[in-house]
C-alpha atoms as a PDB file:
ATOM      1  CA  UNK A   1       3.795 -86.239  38.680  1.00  0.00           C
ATOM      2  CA  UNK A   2       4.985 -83.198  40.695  1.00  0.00           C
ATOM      3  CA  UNK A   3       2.594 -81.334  42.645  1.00  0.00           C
ATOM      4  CA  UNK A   4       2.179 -77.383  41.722  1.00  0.00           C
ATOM      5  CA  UNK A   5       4.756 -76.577  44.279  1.00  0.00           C
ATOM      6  CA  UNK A   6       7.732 -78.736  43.419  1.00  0.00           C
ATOM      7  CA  UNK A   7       6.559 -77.864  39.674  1.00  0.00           C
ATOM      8  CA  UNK A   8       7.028 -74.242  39.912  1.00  0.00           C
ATOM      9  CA  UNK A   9      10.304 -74.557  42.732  1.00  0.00           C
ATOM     10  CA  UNK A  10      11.514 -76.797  39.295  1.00  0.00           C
ATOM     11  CA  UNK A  11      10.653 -74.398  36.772  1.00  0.00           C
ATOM     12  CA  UNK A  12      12.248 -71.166  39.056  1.00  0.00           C
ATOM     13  CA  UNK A  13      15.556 -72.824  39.506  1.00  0.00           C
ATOM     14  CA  UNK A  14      15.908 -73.932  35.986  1.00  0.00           C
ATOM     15  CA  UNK A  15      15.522 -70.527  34.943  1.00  0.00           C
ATOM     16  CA  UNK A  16      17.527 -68.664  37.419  1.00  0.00           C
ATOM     17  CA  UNK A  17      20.372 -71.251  37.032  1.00  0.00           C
ATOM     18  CA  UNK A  18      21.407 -69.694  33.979  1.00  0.00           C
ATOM     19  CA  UNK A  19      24.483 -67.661  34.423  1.00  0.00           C
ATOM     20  CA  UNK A  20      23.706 -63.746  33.547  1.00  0.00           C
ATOM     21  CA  UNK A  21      24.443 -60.303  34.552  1.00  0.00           C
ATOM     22  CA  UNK A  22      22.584 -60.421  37.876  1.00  0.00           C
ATOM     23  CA  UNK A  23      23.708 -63.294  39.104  1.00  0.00           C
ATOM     24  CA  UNK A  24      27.063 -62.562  37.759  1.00  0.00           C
ATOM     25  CA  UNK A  25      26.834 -59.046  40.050  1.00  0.00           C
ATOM     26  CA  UNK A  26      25.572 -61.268  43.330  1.00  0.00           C
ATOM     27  CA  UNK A  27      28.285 -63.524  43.087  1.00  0.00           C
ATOM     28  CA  UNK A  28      30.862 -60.308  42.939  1.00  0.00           C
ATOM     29  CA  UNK A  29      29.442 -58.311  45.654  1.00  0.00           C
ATOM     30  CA  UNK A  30      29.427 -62.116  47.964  1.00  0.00           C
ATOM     31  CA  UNK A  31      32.826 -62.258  46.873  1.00  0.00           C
ATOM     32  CA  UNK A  32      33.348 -58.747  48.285  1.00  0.00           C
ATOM     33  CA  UNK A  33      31.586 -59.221  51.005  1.00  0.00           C
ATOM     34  CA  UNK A  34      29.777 -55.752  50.441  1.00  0.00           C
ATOM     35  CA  UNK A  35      26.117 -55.291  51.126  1.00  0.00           C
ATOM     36  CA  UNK A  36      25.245 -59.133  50.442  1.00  0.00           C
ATOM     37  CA  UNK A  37      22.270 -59.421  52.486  1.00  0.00           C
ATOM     38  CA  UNK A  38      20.782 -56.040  50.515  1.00  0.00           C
ATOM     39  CA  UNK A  39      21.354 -57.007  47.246  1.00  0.00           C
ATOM     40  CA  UNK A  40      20.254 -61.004  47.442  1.00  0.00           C
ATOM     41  CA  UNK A  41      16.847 -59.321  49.214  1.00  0.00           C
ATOM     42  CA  UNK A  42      16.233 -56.929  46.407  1.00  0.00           C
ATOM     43  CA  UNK A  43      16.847 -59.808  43.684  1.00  0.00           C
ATOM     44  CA  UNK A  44      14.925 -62.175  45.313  1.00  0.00           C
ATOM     45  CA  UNK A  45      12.441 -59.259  46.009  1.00  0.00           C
ATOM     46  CA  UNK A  46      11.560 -58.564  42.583  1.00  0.00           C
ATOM     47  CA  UNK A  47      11.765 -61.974  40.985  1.00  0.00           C
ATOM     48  CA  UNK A  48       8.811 -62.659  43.864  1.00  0.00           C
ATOM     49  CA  UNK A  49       7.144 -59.442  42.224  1.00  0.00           C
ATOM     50  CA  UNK A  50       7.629 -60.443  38.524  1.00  0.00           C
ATOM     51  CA  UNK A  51       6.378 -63.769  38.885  1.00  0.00           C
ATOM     52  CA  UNK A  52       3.377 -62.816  40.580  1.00  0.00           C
ATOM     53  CA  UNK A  53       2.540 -60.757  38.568  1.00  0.00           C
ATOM     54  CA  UNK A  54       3.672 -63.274  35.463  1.00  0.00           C
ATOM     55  CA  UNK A  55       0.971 -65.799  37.188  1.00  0.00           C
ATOM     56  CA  UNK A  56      -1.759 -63.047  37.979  1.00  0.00           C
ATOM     57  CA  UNK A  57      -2.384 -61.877  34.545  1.00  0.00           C
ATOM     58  CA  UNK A  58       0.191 -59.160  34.028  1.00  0.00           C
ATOM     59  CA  UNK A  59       1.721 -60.369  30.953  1.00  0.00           C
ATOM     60  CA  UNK A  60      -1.392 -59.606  29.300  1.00  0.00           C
ATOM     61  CA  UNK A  61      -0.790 -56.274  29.904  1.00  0.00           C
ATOM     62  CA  UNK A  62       3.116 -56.493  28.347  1.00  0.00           C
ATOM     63  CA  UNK A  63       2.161 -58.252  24.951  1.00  0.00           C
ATOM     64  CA  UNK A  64      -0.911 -55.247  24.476  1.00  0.00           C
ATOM     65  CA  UNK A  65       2.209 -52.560  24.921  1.00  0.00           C
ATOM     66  CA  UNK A  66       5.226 -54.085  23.566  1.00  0.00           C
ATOM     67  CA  UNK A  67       7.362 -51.111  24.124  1.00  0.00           C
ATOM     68  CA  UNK A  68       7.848 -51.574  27.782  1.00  0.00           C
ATOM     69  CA  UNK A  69       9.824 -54.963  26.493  1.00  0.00           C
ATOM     70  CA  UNK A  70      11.417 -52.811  23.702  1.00  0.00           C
ATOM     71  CA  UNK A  71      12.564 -50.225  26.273  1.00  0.00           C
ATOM     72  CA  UNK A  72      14.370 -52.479  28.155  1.00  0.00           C
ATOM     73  CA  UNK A  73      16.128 -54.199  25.695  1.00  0.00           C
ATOM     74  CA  UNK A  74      18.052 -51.023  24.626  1.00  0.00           C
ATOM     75  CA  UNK A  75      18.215 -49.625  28.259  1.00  0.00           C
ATOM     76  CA  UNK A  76      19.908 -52.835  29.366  1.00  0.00           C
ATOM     77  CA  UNK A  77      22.272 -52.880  26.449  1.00  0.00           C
ATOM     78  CA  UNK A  78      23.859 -49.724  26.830  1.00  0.00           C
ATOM     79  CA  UNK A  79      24.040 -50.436  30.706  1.00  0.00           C
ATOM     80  CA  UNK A  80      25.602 -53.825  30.563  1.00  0.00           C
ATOM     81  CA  UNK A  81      27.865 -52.447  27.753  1.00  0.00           C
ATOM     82  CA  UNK A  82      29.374 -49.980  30.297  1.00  0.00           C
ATOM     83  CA  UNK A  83      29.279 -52.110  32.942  1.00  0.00           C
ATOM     84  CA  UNK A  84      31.222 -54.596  31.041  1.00  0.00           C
ATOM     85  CA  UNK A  85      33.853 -51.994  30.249  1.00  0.00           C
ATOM     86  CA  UNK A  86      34.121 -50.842  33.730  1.00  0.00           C
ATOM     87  CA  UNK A  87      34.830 -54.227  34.226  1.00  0.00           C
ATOM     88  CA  UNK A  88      37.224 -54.574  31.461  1.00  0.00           C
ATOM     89  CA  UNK A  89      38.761 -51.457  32.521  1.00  0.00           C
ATOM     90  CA  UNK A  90      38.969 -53.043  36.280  1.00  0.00           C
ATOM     91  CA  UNK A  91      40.625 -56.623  34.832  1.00  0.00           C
ATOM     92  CA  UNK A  92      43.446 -54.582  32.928  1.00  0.00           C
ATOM     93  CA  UNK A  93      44.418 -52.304  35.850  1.00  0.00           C
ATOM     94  CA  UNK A  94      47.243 -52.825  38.227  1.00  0.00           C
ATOM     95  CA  UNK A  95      46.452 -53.568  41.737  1.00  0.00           C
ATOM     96  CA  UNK A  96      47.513 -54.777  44.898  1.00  0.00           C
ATOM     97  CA  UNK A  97      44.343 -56.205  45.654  1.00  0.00           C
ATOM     98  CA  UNK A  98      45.113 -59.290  48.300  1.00  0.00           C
ATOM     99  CA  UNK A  99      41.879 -60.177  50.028  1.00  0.00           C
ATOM    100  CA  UNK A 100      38.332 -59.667  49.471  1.00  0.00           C
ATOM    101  CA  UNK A 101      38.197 -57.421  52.286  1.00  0.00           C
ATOM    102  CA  UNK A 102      40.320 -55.320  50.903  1.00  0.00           C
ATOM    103  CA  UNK A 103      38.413 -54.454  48.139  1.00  0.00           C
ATOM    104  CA  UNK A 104      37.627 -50.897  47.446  1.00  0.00           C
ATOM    105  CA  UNK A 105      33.791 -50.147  48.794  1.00  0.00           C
ATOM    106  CA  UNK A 106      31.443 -49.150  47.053  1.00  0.00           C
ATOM    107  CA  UNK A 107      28.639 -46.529  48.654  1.00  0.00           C
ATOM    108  CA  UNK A 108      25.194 -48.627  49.598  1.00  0.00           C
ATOM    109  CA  UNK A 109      23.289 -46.035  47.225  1.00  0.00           C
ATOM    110  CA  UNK A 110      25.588 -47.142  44.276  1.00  0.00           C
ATOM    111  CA  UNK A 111      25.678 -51.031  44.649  1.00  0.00           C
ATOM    112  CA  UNK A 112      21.308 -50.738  45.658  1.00  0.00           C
ATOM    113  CA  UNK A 113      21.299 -48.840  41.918  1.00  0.00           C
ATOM    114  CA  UNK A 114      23.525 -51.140  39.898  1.00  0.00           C
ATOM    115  CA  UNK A 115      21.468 -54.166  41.407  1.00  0.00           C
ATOM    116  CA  UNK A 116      18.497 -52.863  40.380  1.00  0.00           C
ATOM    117  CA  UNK A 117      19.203 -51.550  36.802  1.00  0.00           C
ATOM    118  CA  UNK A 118      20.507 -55.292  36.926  1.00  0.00           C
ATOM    119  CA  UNK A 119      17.197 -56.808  37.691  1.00  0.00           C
ATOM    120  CA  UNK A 120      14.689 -54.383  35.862  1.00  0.00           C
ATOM    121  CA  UNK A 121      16.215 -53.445  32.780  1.00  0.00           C
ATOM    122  CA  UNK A 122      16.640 -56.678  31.855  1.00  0.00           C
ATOM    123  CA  UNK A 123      13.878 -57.986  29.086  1.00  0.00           C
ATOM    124  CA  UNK A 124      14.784 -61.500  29.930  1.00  0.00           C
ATOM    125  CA  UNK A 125      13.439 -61.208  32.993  1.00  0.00           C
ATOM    126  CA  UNK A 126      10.267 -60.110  31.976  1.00  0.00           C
ATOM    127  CA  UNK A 127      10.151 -62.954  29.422  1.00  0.00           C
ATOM    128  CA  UNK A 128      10.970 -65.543  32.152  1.00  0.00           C
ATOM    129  CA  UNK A 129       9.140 -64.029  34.805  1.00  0.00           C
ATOM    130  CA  UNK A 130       5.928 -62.325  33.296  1.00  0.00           C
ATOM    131  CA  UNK A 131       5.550 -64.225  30.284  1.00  0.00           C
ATOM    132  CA  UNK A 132       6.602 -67.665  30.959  1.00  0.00           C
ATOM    133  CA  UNK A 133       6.131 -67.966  33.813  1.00  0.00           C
ATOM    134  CA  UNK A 134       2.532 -66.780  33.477  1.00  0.00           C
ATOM    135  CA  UNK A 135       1.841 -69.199  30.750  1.00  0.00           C
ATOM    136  CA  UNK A 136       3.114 -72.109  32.656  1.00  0.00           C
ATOM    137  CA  UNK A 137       0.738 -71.269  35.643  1.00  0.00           C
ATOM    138  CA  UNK A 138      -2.024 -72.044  33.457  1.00  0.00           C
ATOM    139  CA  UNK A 139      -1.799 -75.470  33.919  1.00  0.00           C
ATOM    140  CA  UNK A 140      -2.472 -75.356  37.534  1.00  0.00           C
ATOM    141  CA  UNK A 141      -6.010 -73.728  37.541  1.00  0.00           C
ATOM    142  CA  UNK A 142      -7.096 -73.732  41.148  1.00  0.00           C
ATOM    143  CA  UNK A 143      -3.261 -74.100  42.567  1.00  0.00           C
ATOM    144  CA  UNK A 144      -1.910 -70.962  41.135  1.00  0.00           C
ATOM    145  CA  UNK A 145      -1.098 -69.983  44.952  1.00  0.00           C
ATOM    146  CA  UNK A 146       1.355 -72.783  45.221  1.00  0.00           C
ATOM    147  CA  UNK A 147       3.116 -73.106  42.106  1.00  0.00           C
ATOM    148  CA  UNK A 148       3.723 -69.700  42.407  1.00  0.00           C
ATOM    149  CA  UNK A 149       5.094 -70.274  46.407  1.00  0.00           C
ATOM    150  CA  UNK A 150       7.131 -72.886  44.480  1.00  0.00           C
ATOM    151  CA  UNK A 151       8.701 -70.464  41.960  1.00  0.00           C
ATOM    152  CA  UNK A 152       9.174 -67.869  44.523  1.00  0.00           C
ATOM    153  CA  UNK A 153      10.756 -70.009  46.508  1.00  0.00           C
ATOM    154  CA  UNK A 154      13.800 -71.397  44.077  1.00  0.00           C
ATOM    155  CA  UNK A 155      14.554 -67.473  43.745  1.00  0.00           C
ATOM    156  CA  UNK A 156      15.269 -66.576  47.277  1.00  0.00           C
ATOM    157  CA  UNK A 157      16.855 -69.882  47.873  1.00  0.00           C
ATOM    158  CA  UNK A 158      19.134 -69.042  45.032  1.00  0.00           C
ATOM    159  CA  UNK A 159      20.155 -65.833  45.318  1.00  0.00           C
ATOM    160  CA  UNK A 160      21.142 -66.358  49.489  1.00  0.00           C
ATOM    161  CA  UNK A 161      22.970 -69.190  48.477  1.00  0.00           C
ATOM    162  CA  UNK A 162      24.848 -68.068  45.428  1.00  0.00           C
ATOM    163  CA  UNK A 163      25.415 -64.247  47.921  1.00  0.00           C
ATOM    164  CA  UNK A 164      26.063 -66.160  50.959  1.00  0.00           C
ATOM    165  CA  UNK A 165      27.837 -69.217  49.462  1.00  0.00           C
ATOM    166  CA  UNK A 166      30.376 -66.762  47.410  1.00  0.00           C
ATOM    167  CA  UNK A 167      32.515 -66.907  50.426  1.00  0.00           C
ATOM    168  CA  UNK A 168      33.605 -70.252  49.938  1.00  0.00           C
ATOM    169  CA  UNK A 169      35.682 -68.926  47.166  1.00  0.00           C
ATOM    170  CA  UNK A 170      37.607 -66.253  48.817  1.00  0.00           C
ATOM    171  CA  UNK A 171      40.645 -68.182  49.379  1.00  0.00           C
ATOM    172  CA  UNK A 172      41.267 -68.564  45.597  1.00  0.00           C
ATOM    173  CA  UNK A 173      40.893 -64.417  45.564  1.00  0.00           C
ATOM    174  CA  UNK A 174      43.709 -63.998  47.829  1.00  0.00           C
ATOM    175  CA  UNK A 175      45.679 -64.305  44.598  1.00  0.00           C
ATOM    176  CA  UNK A 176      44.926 -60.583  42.819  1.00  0.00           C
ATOM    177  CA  UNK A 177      44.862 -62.139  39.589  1.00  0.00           C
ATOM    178  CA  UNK A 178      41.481 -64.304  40.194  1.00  0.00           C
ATOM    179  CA  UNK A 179      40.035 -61.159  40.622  1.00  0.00           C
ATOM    180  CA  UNK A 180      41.543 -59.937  37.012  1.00  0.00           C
ATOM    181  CA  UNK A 181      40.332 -63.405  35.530  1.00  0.00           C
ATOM    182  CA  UNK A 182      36.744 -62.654  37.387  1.00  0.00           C
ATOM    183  CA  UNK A 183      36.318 -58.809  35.899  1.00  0.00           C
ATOM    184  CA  UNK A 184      37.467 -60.033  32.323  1.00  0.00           C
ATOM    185  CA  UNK A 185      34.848 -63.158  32.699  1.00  0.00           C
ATOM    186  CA  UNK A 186      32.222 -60.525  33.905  1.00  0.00           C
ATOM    187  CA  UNK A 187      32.847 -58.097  31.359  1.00  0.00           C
ATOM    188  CA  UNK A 188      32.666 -61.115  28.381  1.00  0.00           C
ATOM    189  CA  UNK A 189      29.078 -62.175  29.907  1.00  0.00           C
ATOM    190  CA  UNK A 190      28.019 -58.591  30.155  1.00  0.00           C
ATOM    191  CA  UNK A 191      28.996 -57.454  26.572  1.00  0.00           C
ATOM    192  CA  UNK A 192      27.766 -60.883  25.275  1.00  0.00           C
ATOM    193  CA  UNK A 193      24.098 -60.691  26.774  1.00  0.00           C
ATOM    194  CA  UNK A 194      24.107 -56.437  25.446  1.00  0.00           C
ATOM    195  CA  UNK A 195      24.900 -58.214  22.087  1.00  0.00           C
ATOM    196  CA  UNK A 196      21.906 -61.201  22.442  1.00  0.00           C
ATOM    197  CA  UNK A 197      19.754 -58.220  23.478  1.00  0.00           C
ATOM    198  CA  UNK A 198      20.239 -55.588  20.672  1.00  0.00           C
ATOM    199  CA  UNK A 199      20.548 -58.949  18.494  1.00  0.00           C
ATOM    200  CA  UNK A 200      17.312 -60.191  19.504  1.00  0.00           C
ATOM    201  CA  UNK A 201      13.482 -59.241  18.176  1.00  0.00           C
ATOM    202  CA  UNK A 202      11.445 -58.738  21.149  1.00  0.00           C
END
C-alpha cells in the first residue's frame, strides 16, 4: 500500500496529466520561450492553494454556494472560446515565423493575465482540486499534511517540466507550419473544453 505521500503525488499527477487549456498555454509559452519561469510558478502556485484548501475543508464552503462553480463555468467558456479563436485566427494567418525566438512577445502583464484566467476560471479545477481532492484526503486522517505535500508536489514537478521541457521541441518549430498545426490543435482543445463546460451541469 502507498503511504499518504506517494498516494496524493499519484493522485496529483493523474489529474494534471490530462491535456487542457492550462497546460495547453504552458507548453506554448515553453515553446516561446516567454516568461516560462512566471507562468509554471503561478500554475503550480495555485494548484498548491486549491488543494489545500480542497484538503482543509474548503469545499464545504463551494457545495453550500454553488454559484461560485456556476460562475466559472460560463466565465471560462466565453474566455476559452476567444482564446480559441485568437488561436484559430493565429493558425490561418501568414507568417514568416522561423524560430521560437522569433516569436512576437507578448507584454509580462498580458501572458501573467491569460495564465491566470487559465487557472481560476476554470470549474474543473475546483472540482479536481477542492472537491476531489478534499474527499480523497479523508482517508488519511492524521496524515493530511503529507498527502497533501504529495499532491502539491506532482503539480510543481509538472508544470517545470512540461515549461522547461517544451524546449526539447523547438527544433520541429523551426518549420512555421508546426506552429500553424500547434494554434489549430490549441484552438480545437480550447473550443472543445468551452463546449464540455457550457455542456456540463455543475
Amino acid at each position: 500500500m502507498l503511504s499518504p505521500f506517494f498516494y496524493g503525488l499519484t493522485i496529483g499527477f493523474s489529474l494534471i496529466l490530462a491535456i487542457g487549456a492550462q497546460n495547453a498555454f504552458v507548453l506554448k509559452q515553453g515553446l516561446k520561450n516567454q516568461y516560462v519561469f512566471w507562468v509554471c510558478l503561478i500554475c503550480a502556485l495555485s494548484d498548491s492553494a486549491l488543494i489545500y484548501l480542497g484538503v482543509t475543508g474548503f469545499s464545504t464552503v463551494i457545495s453550500q454556494y454553488p454559484y461560485v462553480t456556476v460562475l466559472a463555468k460560463y466565465f471560462g467558456a466565453i474566455f476559452l472560446l476567444w482564446y480559441g479563436f485568437i488561436s484559430f485566427r493565429t493558425a490561418f494567418q501568414d507568417k514568416s515565423i522561423l524560430t521560437p525566438s522569433d516569436v512576437e512577445e507578448s507584454s509580462f502583464i498580458k501572458v501573467i493575465g491569460v495564465c491566470l484566467a487559465f487557472t481560476w476560471l476554470n470549474p474543473h479545477v475546483y472540482l479536481d482540486t477542492l472537491v476531489l481532492m478534499g474527499s480523497i484526503s479523508t482517508q488519511f486522517t492524521g496524515n493530511e499534511f503529507e498527502f497533501t505535500l504529495g499532491a502539491i508536489l506532482a503539480s510543481w514537478l509538472f508544470f517545470f517540466a512540461l515549461g522547461y521541457g517544451s524546449r526539447l521541441l523547438r527544433p520541429v518549430f523551426e518549420n512555421p507550419k508546426a506552429w500553424d498545426i500547434l494554434e489549430f490543435i490549441i484552438g480545437v482543445v480550447m473550443w472543445g473544453i468551452a463546449i464540455t463546460l457550457l455542456m456540463k451541469k455543475v
